[in-house]
Protein backbone atom coordinates (compact mmCIF):
# COMPACT_ATOMS: atom_id res chain seq x y z
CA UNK A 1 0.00 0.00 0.00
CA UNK A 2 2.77 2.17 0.78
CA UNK A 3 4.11 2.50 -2.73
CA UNK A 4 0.71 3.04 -3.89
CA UNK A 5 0.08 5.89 -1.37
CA UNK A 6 3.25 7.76 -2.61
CA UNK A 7 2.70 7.23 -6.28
CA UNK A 8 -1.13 8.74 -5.96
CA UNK A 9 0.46 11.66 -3.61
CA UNK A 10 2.87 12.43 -6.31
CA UNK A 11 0.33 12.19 -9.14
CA UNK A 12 -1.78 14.72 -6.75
CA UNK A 13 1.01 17.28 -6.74
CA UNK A 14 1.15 16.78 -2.86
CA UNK A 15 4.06 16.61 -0.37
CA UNK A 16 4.35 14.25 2.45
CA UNK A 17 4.24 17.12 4.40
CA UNK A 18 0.94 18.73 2.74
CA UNK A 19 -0.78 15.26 3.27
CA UNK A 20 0.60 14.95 6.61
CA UNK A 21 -1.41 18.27 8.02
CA UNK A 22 -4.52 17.32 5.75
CA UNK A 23 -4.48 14.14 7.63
CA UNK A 24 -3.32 15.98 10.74
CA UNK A 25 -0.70 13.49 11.76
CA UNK A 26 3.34 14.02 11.21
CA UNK A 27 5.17 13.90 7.55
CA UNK A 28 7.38 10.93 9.44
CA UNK A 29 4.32 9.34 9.86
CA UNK A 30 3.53 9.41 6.09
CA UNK A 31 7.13 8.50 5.34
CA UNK A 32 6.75 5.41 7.22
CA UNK A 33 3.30 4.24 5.31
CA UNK A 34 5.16 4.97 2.14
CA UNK A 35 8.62 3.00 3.21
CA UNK A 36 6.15 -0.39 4.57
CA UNK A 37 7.39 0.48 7.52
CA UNK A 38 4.00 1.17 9.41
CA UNK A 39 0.69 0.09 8.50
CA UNK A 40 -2.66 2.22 7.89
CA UNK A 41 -5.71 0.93 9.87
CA UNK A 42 -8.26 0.59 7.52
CA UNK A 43 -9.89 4.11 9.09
CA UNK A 44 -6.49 5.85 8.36
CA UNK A 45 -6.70 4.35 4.88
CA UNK A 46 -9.89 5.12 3.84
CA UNK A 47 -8.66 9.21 5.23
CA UNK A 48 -5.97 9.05 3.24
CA UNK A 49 -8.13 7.94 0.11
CA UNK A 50 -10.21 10.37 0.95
CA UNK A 51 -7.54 13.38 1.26
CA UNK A 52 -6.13 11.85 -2.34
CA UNK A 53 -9.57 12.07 -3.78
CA UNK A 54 -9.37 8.35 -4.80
CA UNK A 55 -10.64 5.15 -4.36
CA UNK A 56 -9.26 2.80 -1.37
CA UNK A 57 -9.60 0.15 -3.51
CA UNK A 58 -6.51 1.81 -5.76
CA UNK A 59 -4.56 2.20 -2.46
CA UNK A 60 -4.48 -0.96 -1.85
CA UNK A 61 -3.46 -2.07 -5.58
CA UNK A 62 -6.71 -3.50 -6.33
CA UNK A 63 -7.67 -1.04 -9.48
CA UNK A 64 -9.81 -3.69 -11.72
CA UNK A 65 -12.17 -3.45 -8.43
CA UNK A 66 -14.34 -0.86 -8.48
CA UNK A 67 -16.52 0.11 -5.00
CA UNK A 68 -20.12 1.83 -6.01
CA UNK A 69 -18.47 5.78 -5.09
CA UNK A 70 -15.94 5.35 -7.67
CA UNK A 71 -18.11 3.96 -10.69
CA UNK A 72 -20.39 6.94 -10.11
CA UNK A 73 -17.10 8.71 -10.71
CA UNK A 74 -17.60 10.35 -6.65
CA UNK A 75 -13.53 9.09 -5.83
CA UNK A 76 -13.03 8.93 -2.60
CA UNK A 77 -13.78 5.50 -0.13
């Protein structure tokens, strides 16, 4: 997921830290999710899908999936 979280920030135009204080937690704690080396809750990962304007399904790699928001072209979770 973490790869997936940088490659949609970066596609967004968005720094770690810029997520970071739309999410309101720390830029480390960004770097982490992107590195593997922490893991999102599922809460924390539907936020940041949310904050990226995307699906969570895309976040977690799973882009031939499609939940009900995104095929009415909403984004988000």
């Amino acid at each position: 997921m973490g790869n997936r979280i940088k490659q949609v920030r970066k596609e967004k135009g968005l720094t770690q830290q810029e997520l970071a204080y739309k999410l309101s937690v720390t830029r480390q704690y960004i770097s982490l999710l992107e590195r593997g080396e922490a893991q999102a809750t599922i809460s924390v990962a539907m936020e940041i899908a949310n904050k990226l304007n995307t699906c969570i399904y895309t976040l977690f790699g799973f882009d031939k999936f499609e939940c009900e928001q995104c095929h009415k072209g909403v984004g988000g979770n």
